[in-house]
Protein backbone atom coordinates (compact mmCIF):
# COMPACT_ATOMS: atom_id res chain seq x y z
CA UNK A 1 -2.74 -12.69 5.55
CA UNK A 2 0.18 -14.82 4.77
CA UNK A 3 2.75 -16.33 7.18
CA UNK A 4 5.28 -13.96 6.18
CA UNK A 5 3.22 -10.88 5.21
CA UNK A 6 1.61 -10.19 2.10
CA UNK A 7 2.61 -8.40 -1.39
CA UNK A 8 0.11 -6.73 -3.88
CA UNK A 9 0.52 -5.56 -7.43
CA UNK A 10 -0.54 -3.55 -9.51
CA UNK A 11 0.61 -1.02 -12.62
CA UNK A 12 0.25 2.81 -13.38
CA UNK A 13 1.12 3.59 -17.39
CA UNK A 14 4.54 1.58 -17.42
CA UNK A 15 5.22 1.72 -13.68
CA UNK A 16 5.09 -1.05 -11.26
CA UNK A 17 2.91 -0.26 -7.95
CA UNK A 18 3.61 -2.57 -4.77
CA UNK A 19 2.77 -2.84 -1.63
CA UNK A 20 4.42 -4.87 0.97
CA UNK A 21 3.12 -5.97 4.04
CA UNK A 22 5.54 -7.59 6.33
CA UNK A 23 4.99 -9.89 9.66
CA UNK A 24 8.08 -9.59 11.48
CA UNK A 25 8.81 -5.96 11.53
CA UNK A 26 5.30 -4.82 10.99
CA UNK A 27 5.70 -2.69 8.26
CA UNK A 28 3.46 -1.69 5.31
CA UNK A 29 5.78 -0.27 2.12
CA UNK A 30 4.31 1.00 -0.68
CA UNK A 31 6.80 1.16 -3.76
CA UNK A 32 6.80 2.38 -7.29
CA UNK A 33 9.64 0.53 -9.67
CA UNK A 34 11.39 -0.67 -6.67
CA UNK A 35 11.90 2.55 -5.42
CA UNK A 36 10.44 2.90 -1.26
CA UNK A 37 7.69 5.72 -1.65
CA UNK A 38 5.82 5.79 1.50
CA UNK A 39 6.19 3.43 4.91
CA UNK A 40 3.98 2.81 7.75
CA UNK A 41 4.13 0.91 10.77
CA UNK A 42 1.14 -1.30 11.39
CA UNK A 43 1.73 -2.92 14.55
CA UNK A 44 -1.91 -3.07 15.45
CA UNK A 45 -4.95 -2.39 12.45
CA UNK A 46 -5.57 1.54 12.21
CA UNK A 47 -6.62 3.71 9.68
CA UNK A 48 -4.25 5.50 7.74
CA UNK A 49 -3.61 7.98 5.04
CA UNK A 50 -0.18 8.86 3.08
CA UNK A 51 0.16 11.75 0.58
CA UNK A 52 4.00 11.38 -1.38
CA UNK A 53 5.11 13.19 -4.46
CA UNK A 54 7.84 11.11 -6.36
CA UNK A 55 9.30 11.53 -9.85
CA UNK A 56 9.06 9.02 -12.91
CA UNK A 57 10.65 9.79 -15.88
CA UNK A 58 11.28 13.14 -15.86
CA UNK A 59 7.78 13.45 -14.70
CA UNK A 60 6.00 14.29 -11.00
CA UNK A 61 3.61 12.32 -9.42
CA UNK A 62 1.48 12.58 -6.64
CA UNK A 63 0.81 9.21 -4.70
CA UNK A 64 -2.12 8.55 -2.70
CA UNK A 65 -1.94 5.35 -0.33
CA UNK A 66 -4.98 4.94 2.05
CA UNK A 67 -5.76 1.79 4.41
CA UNK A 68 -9.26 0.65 5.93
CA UNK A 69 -9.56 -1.39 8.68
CA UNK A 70 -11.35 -4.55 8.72
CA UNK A 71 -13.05 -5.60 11.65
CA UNK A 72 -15.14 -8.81 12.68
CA UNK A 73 -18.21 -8.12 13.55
CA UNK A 74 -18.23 -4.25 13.25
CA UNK A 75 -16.21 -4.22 16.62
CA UNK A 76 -12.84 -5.62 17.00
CA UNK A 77 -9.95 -4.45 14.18
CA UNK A 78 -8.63 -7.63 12.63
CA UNK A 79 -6.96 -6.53 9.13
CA UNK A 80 -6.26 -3.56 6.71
CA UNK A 81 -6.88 -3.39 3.21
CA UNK A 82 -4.93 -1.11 0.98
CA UNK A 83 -5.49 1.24 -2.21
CA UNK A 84 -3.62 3.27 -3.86
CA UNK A 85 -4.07 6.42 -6.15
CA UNK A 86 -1.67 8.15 -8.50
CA UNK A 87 -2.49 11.34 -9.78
CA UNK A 88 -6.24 10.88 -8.51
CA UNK A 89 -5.99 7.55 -10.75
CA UNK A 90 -6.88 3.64 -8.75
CA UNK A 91 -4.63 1.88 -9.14
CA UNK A 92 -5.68 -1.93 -9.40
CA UNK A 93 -3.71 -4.15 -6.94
CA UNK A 94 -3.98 -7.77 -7.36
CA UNK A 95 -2.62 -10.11 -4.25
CA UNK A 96 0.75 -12.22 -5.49
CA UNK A 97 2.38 -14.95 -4.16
């Protein structure tokens, strides 16, 4: 994880997917075009699940954003890692600077 949090990529036809993980306020915001779709607090590691609906283009969506907790040695939570699904699609997220 970066100083600052961490920010991952990815596209769905001409839409662009992030999600935004931030240090200070330990939030997780998943976005598509810019536009906040789902937000969860993730003070400590947990598991968690978010189901959204959101409209592109005239069209509806349905946005699936699901996180799995890492943890070292099968025991003690140290990280998440994120996915997201639109319309039962993956979407492929690729870490950015």
């Amino acid at each position: 994880m970066g100083l600052m949090g961490d920010r991952f990529e990815g596209t769905f036809e001409k839409h662009k997917i992030e999600i935004v993980r931030t240090n200070i306020d330990k939030q997780v915001v998943v976005s598509v075009d810019g536009k906040e779709i789902a937000r969860e607090t993730v003070a400590l590691p947990h598991k968690w699940d978010q189901t959204k609906e959101f409209e592109c283009d005239g069209k509806k969506h349905t946005l699936a954003a699901h996180s799995v907790v890492k943890k070292l040695l099968g025991i003690l939570p140290i990280d998440n890692e994120y996915s997201v699904e639109i319309d039962g699609t993956p979407v492929a997220l690729t870490k950015v600077p």
